[in-house]
Protein backbone atom coordinates (compact mmCIF):
# COMPACT_ATOMS: atom_id res chain seq x y z
CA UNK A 1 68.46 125.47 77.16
CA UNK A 2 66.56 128.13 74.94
CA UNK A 3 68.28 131.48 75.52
CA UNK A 4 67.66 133.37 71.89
CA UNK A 5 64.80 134.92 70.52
CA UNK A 6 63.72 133.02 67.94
CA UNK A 7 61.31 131.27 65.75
CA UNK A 8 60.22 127.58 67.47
CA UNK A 9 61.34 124.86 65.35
CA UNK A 10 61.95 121.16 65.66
CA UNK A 11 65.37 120.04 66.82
CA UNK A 12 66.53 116.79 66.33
CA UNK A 13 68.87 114.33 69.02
CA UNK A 14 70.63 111.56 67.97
CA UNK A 15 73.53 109.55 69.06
CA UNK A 16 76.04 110.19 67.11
CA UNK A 17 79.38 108.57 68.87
CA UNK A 18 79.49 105.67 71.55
CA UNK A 19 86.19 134.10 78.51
CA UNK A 20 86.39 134.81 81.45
CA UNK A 21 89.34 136.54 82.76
CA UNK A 22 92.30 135.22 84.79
CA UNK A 23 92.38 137.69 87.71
CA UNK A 24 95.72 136.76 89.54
CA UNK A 25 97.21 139.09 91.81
CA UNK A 26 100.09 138.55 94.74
CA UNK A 27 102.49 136.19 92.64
CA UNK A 28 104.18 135.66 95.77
CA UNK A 29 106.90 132.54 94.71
CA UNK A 30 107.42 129.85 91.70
CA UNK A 31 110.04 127.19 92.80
CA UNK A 32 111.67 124.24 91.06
CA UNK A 33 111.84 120.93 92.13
CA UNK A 34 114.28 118.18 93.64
CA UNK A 35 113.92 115.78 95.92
CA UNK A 36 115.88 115.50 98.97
CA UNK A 37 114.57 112.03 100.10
CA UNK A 38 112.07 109.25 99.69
CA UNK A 39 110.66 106.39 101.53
CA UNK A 40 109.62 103.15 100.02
CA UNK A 41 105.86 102.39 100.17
CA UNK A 42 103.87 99.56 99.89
CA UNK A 43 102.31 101.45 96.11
CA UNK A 44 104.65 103.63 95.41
CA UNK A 45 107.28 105.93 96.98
CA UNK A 46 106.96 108.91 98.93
CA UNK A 47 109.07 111.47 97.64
CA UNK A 48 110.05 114.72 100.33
CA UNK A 49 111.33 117.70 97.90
CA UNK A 50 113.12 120.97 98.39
CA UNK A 51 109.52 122.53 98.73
CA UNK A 52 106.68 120.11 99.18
CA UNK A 53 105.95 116.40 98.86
CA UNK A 54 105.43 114.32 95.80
CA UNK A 55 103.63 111.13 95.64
CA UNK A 56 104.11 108.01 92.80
CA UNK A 57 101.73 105.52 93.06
CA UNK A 58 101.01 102.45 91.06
CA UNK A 59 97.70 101.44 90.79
CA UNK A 60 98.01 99.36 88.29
CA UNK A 61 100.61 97.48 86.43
CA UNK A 62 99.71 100.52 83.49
CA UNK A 63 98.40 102.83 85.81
CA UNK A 64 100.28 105.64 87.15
CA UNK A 65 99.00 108.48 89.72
CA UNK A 66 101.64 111.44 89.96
CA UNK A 67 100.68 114.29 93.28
CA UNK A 68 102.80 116.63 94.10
CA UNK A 69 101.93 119.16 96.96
CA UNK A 70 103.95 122.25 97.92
CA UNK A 71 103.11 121.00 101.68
CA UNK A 72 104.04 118.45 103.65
CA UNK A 73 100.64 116.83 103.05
CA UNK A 74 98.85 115.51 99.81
CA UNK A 75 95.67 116.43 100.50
CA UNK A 76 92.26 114.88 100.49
CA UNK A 77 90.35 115.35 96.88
CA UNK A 78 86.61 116.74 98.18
CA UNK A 79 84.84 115.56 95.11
CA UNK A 80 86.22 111.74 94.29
CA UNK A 81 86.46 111.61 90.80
CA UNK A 82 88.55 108.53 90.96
CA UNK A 83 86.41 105.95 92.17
CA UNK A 84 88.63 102.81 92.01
CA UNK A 85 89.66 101.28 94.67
CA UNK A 86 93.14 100.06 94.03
CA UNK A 87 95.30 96.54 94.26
CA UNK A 88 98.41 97.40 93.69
CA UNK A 89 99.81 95.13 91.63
CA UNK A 90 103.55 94.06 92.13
CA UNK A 91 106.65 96.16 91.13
CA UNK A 92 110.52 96.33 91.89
CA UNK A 93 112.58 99.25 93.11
CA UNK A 94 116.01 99.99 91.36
CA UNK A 95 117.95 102.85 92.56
CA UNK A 96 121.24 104.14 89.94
CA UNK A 97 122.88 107.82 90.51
CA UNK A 98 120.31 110.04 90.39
CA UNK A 99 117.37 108.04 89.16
CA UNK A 100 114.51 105.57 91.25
CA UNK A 101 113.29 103.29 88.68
CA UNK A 102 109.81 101.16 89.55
CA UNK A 103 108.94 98.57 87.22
CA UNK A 104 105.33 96.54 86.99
CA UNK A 105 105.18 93.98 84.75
CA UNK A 106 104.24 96.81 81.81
CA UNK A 107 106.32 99.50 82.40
CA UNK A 108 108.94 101.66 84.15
CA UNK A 109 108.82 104.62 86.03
CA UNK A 110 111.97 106.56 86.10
CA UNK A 111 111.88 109.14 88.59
CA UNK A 112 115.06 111.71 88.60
CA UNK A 113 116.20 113.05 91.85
CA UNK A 114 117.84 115.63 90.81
CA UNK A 115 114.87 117.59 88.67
CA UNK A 116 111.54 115.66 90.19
CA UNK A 117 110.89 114.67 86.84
CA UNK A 118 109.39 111.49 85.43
CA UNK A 119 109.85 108.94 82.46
CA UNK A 120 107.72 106.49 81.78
CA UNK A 121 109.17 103.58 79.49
CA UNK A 122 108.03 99.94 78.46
CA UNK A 123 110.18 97.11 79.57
CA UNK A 124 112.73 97.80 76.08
CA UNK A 125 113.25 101.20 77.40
CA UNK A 126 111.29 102.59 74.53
CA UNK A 127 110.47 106.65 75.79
CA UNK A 128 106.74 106.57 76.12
CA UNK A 129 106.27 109.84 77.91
CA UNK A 130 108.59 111.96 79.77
CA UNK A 131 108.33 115.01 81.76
CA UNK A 132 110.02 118.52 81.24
CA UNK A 133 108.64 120.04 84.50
CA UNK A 134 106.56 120.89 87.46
CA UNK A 135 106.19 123.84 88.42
CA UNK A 136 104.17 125.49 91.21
CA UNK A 137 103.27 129.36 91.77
CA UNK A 138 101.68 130.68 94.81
CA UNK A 139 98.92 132.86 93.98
CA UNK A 140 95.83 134.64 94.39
CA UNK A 141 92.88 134.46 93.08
CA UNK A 142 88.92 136.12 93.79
CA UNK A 143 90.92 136.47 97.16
CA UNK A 144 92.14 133.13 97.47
CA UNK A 145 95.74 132.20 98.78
CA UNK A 146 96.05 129.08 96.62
CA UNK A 147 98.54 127.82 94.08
CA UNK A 148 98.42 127.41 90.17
CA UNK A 149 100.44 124.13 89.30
CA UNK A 150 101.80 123.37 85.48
CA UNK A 151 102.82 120.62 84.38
CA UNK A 152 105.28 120.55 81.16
CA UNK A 153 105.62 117.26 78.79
CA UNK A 154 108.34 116.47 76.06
CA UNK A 155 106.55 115.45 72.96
CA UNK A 156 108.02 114.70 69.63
CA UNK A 157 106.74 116.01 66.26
CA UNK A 158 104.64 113.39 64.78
CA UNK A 159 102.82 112.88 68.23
CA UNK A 160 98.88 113.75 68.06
CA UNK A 161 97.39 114.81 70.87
CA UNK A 162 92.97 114.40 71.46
CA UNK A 163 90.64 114.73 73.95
CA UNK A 164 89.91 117.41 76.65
CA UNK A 165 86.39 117.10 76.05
CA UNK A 166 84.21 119.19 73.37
CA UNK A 167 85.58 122.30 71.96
CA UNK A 168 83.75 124.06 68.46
CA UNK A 169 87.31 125.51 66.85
CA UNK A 170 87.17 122.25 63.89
CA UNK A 171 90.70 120.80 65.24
CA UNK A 172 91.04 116.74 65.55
CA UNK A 173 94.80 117.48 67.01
CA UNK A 174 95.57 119.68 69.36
CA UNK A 175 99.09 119.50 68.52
CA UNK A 176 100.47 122.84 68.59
CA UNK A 177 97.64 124.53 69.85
CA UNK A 178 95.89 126.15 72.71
CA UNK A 179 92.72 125.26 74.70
CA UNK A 180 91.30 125.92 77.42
CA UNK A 181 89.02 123.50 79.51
CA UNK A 182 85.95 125.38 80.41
CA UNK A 183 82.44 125.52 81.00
CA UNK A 184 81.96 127.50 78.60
CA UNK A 185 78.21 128.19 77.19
CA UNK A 186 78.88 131.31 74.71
CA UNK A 187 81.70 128.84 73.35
CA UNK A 188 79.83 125.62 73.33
CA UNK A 189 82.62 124.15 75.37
CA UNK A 190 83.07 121.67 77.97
CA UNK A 191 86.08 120.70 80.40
CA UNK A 192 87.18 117.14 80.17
CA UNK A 193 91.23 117.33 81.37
CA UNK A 194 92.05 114.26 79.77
CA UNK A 195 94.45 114.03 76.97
CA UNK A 196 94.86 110.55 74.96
CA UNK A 197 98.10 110.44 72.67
CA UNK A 198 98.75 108.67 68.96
CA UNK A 199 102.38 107.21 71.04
CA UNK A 200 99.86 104.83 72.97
CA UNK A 201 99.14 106.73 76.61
CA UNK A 202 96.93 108.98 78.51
CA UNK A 203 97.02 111.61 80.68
CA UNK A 204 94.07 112.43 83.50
CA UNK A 205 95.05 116.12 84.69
CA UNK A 206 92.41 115.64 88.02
CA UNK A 207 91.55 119.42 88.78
CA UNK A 208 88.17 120.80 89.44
CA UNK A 209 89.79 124.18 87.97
CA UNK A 210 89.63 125.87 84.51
CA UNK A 211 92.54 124.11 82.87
CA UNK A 212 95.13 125.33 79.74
CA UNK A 213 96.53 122.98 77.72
CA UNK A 214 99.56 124.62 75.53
CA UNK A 215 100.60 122.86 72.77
CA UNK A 216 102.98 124.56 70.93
CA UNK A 217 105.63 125.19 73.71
CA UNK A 218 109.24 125.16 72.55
CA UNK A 219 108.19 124.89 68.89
CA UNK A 220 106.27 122.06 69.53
CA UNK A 221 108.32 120.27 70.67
CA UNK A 222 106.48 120.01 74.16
CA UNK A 223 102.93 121.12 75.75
CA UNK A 224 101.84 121.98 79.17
CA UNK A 225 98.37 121.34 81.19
CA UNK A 226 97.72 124.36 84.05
CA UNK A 227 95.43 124.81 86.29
CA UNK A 228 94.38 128.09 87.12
CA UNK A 229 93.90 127.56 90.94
CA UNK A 230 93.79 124.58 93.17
CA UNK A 231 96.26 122.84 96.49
CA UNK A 232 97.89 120.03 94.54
CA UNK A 233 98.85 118.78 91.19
CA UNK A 234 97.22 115.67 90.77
CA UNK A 235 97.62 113.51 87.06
CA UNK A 236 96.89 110.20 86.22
CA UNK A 237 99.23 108.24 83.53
CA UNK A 238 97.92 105.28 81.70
CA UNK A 239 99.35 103.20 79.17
CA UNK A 240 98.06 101.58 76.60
CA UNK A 241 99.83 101.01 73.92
CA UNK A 242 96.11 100.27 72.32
CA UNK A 243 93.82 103.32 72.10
CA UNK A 244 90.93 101.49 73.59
CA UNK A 245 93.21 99.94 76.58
CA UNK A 246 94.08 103.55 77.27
CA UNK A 247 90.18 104.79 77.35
CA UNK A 248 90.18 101.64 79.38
CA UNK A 249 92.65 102.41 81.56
CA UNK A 250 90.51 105.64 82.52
CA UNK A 251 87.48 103.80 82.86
CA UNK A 252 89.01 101.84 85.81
CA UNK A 253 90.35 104.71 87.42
CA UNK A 254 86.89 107.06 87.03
CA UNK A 255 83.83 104.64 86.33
CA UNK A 256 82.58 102.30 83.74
CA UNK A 257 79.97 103.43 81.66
CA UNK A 258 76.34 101.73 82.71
CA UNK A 259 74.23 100.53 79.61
CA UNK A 260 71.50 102.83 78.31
CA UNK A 261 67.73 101.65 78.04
CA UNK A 262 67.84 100.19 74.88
CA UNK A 263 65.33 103.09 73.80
CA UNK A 264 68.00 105.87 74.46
CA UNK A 265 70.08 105.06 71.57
CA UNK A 266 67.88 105.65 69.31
CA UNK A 267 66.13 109.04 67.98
CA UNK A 268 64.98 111.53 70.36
CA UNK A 269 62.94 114.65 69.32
CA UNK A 270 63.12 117.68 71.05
CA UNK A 271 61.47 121.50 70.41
CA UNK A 272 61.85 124.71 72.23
CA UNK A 273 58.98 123.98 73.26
CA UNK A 274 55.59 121.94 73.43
CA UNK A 275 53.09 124.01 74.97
CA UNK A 276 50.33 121.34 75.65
CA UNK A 277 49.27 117.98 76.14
CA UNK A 278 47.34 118.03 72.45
CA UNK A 279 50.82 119.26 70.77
CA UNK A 280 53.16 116.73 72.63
CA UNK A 281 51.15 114.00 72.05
CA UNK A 282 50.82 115.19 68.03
CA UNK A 283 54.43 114.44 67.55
CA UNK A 284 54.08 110.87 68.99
CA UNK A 285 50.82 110.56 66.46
CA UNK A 286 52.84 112.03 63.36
CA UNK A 287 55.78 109.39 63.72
CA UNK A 288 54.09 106.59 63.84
CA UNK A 289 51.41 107.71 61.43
CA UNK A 290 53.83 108.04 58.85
CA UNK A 291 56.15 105.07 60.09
CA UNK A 292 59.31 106.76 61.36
CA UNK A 293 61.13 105.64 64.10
CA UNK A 294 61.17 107.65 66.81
CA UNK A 295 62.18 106.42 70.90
CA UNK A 296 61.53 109.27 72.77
CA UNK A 297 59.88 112.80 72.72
CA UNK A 298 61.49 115.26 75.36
CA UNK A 299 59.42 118.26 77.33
CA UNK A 300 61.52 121.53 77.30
CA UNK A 301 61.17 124.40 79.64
CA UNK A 302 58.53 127.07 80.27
CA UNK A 303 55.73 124.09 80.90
CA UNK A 304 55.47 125.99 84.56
CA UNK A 305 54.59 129.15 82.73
CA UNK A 306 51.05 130.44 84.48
CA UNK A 307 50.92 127.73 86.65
CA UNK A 308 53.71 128.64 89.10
CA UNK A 309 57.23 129.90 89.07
CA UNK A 310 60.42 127.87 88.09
CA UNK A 311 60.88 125.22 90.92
CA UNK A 312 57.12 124.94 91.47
CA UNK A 313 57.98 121.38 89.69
CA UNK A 314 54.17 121.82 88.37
CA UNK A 315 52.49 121.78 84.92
CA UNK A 316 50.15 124.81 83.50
CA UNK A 317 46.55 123.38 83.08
CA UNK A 318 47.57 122.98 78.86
CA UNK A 319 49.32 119.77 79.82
CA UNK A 320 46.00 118.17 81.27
CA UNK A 321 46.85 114.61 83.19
CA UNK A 322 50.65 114.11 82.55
CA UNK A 323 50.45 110.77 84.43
CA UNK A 324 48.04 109.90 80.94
CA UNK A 325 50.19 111.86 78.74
CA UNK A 326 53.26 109.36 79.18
CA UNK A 327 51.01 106.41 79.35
CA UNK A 328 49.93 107.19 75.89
CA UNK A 329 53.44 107.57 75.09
CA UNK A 330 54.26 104.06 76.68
CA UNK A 331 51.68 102.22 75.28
CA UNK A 332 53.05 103.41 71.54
CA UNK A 333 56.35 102.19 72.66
CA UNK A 334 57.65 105.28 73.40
CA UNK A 335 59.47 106.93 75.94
CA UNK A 336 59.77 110.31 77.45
CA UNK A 337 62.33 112.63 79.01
CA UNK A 338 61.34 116.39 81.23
CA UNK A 339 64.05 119.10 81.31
CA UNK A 340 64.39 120.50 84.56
CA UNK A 341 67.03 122.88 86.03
CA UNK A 342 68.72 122.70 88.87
CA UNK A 343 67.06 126.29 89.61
CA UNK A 344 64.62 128.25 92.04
CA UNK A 345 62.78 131.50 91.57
CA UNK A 346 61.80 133.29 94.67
CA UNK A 347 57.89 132.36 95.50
CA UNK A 348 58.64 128.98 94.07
CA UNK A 349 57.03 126.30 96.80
CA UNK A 350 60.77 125.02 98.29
CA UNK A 351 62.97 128.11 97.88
CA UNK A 352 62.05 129.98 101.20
CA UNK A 353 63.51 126.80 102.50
CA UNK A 354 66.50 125.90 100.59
CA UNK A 355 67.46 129.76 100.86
CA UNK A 356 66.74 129.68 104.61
CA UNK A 357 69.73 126.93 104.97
CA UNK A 358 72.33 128.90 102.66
CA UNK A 359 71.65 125.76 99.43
CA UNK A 360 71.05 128.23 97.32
CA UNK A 361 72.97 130.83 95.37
CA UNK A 362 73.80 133.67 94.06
CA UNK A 363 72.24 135.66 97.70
CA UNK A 364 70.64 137.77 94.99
CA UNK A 365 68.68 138.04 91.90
CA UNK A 366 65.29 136.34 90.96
CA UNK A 367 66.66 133.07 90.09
CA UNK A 368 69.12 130.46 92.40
CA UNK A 369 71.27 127.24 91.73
CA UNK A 370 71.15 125.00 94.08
CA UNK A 371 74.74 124.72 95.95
CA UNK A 372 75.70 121.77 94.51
CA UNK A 373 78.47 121.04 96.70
CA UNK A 374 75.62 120.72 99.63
CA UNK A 375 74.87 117.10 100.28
CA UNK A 376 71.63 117.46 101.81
CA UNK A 377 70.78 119.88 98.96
CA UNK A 378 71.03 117.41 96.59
CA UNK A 379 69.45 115.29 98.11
CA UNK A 380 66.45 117.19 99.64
CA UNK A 381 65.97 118.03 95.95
CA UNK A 382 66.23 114.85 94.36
CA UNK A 383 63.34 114.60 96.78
CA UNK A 384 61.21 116.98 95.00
CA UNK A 385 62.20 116.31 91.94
CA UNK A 386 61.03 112.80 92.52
CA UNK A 387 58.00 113.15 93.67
CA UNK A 388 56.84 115.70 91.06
CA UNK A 389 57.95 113.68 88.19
CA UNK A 390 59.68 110.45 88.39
CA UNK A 391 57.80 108.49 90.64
CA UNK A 392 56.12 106.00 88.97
CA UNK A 393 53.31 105.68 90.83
CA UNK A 394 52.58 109.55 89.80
CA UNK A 395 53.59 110.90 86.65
CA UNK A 396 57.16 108.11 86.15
CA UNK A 397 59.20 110.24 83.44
CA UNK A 398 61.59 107.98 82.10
CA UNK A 399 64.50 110.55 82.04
CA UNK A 400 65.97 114.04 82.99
CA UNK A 401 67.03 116.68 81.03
CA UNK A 402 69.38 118.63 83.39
CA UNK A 403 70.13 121.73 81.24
CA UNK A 404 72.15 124.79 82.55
CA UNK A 405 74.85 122.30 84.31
CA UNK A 406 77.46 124.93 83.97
CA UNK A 407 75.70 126.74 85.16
CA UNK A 408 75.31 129.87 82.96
CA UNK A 409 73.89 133.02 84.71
CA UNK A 410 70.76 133.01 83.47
CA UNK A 411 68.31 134.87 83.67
CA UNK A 412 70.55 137.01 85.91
CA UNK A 413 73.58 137.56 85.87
CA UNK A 414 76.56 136.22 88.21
CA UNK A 415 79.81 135.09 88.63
CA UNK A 416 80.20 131.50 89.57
CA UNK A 417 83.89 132.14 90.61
CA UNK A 418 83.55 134.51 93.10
CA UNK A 419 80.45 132.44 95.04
CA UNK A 420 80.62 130.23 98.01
CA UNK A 421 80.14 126.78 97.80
CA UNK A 422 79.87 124.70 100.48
CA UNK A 423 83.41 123.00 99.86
CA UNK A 424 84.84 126.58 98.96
CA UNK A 425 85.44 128.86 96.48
CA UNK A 426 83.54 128.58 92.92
CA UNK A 427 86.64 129.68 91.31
CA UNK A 428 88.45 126.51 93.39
CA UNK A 429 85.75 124.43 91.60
CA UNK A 430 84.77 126.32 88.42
CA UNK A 431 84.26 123.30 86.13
CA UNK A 432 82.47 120.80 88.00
CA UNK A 433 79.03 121.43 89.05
CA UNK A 434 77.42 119.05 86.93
CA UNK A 435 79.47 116.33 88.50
CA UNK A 436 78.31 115.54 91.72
CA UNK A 437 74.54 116.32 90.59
CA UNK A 438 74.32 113.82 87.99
CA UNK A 439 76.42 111.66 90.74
CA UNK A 440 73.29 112.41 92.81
CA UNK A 441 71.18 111.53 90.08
CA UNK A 442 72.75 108.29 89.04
CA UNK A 443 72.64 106.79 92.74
CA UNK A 444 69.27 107.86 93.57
CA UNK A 445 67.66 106.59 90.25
CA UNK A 446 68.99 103.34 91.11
CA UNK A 447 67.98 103.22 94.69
CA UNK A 448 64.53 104.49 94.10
CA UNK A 449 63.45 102.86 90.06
CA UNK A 450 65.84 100.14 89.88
CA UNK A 451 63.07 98.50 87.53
CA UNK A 452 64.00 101.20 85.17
CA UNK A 453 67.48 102.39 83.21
CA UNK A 454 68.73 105.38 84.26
CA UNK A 455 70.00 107.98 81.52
CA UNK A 456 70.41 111.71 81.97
CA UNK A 457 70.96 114.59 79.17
CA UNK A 458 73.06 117.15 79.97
CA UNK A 459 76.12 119.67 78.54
CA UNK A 460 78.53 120.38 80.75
CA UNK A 461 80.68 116.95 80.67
CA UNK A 462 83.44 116.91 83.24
CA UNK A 463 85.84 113.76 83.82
CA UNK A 464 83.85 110.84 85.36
CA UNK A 465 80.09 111.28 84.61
CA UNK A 466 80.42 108.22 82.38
CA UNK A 467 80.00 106.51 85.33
CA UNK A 468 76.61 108.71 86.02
CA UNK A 469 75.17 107.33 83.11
CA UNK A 470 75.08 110.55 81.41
CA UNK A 471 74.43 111.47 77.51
CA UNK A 472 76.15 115.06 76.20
CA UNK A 473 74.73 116.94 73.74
CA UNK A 474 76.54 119.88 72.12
CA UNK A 475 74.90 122.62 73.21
CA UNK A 476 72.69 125.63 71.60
CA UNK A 477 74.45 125.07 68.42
CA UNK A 478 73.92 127.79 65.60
CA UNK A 479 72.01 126.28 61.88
CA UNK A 480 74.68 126.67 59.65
CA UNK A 481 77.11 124.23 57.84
CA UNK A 482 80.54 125.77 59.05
CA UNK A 483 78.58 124.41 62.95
CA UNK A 484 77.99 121.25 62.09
CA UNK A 485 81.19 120.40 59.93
CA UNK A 486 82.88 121.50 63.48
CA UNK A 487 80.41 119.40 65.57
CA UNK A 488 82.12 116.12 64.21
CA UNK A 489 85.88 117.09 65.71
CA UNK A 490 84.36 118.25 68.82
CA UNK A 491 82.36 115.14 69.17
CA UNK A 492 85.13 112.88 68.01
CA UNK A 493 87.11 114.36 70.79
CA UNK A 494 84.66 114.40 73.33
CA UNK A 495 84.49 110.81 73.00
CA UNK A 496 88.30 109.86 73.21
CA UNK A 497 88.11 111.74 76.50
CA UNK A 498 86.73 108.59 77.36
CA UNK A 499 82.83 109.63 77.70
CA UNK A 500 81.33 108.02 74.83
CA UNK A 501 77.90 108.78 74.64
CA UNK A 502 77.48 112.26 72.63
CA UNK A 503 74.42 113.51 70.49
CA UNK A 504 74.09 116.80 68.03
CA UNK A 505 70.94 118.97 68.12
CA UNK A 506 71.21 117.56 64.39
CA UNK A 507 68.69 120.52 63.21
CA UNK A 508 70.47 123.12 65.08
CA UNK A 509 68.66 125.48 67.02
């Protein structure tokens, strides 16, 4: 996305690895936790506390889910991040004072009666990870009656802690230190809630909320996760001891990650922007004139401009026959990719219609998301996207560009956590817009090109969209060496998060 006034210059992809403000008001109650009974399940136990329910479940013999709800209920998750469908493997129950132990052929689960906390040991006993506390608070917030839930870890002093996605501050460890997981444009940030550790485990903190990861609680000695607003605390504990088996461990729970075409691991060259068929097609001539590689040549925004509004999913007459453009392209083994938002203007061909059936917001303003929580949204405009570009038998794009997957409030401004979504309020799903339209995406690529790889650009990485098939790169990134020395921690994280394909606008922009 090209926001800032500036000079156009070239930009260069390549793969380079496989503030808002907390309104809270009526803090009604925080409680702490004990359980008064539990029932023996065929996964698991069932644990009935003082306040609330709290579920263990073994999914695996190194695979751990942890929900705790402050009803009587765990509740259904509306966007299924966790894809797996589990066997659970086989495990013993061992019951001594105050403490339910579960064992799998990997590990124990120690689960104190007394406190509602959990250890997690291998079969020696050996402390892998152990937790301080749970703690729920009824709140509200942007008018919500809903609950912030923390959870609090022990963690010794020579533990590192990675992950939670891509974050510009230079820092490999985020031991003792604070982040927040957030959508975050002006910071170049994105919202990944999953935390690997150097002492051979992982943690998946499965919220759709802004998240806070502490790190320097009780002089370091522990660290926290928090989200901001949600109706259960839902983690996911995986064991390793390797690295990689950990990242694996994710991977079964969330999605494997589909193979790119072959071209989309190579270079890609992007600009803000071509402005005709004569200058797009220069770039492919320049390459291979000069014999440098080069896969694929992407078309940035604005190529509507005099021809129609955004969502007109149309070309200005500079472009001439796009359907010959990218058979040029082809036929010099080359590949192309169209960036197109998941955006309406008012007079654009569609939005009387998407507005007319409320799958479109903010109510106001020249410019709309589509309500990506809308199933038939998505798909009625994977529809027109389709048609207008991917389509083979038309102009067949190889791949999308979906920029603005925040989505930042441009070009006017609004709050995405005070709209409503069709499963609720934003603020109840701040962070993940981006998943269920690449989601869409993904599936409908498949069903409709199968004959072709699917691969889709994009910013805003949330937990799961490996399994979409997506690519990250870093954002609007400034042209300065103090940037890029900080893109290669934020990368390196943002792979361990267990999404592994990342690129840097390697010019800057």
């Amino acid at each position: 996305m090209r926001f800032r006034s500036r000079l156009q210059r070239k930009g260069l992809f390549s793969i380079a690895l496989p503030v808002m403000i907390l309104i809270l008001s009526g803090f009604q109650k925080s409680w702490a936790l004990s359980i008064q009974s539990y029932t023996l399940d065929a996964d698991g136990i069932t644990c009935k506390c003082n306040t609330g329910v709290m579920k263990v479940k073994i999914c695996k013999e190194d695979i751990v889910r942890v929900a705790y709800s402050p009803t009587t209920t765990i509740p259904e998750r509306p966007l299924k991040v966790v894809t797996a469908q589990w066997e659970t493997p086989q495990f013993t129950k061992d019951e001594s004072g105050d403490i339910i132990t579960l064992q799998t052929s990997r590990i124990k689960i120690k689960v104190n009666k007394t406190n509602a906390n959990i250890t997690y040991t291998d079969l020696s006993d050996e402390v892998i990870l152990s937790e301080y506390a749970k703690t729920a608070n009824a709140v509200t917030v942007e008018g919500v009656s809903t609950h912030n839930f923390t959870g609090e870890f022990n963690s010794p002093a020579d533990e590192g802690l990675f992950g939670l996605g891509q974050h510009m501050a230079g820092k490999v460890n985020y031991k003792g230190l604070t982040e927040v997981c957030d959508q975050d444009y002006g910071l170049r940030s994105t919202a990944v809630s999953v935390l690997v550790s150097s002492r051979g485990y992982g943690i998946f903190w499965d919220t759709y909320a802004k998240v806070t990861f502490k790190g320097n609680l009780a002089n370091n000695s522990r660290y926290s996760l928090t989200s901001e607003c949600g109706d259960v605390l839902d983690y996911y504990f995986f064991y390793g001891p390797e690295i990689d088996q950990v990242i694996s461990g994710y991977r079964t729970a969330t999605g494997k990650v589909p193979l790119f075409p072959k071209w989309a691991y190579g270079l890609i060259q992007s600009k803000d922007r071509y402005q005709s068929q004569k200058e797009y097609l220069a770039v492919k001539d320049g390459y291979r004139k000069n014999k440098i590689p080069l896969d694929c040549i992407v078309q940035d925004w604005h190529y509507w401009d005099g021809a129609g509004k955004q969502g007109c999913y149309c070309f200005h007459s500079s472009y001439g026959d796009v359907k010959s453009t990218i058979t040029q392209m082809h036929e010099d083994n080359l590949h192309t990719m169209i960036s197109i938002w998941s955006q309406m203007e008012e007079g654009s061909p569609p939005f009387a219609n998407f507005n007319s059936k409320g799958w479109l917001w903010p109510s106001d303003g020249a410019t709309h998301f589509i309500d990506a929580y809308n199933s038939q949204a998505r798909e009625e405009f994977w529809k027109l996207i389709y048609n207008a570009f991917f389509d083979p038998n038309k102009q067949g794009w190889d791949a999308w560009w979906l920029d603005n997957d925040e989505p930042f409030p441009y070009p006017n401004g609004f709050n995405r956590r005070t709209l409503t979504t069709a499963m609720g309020k934003g603020v109840l799903f701040y962070n993940s817009y981006s998943f269920p339209m690449t989601e869409m995406a993904y599936k409908n690529w498949r069903k409709d090109i199968p004959e072709k790889r699917f691969v889709v650009l994009h910013r805003a990485n949330f937990a799961g969209q490996q399994a979409h098939s997506t690519m990250q790169w870093n954002n609007d990134i400034d042209c300065n060496f103090p940037t890029l020395k900080n893109c290669v921690p934020s990368g390196l994280n943002s792979t361990i998060s267990g999404i592994p394909h990342w690129c840097t606008d390697i010019g800057g922009y």
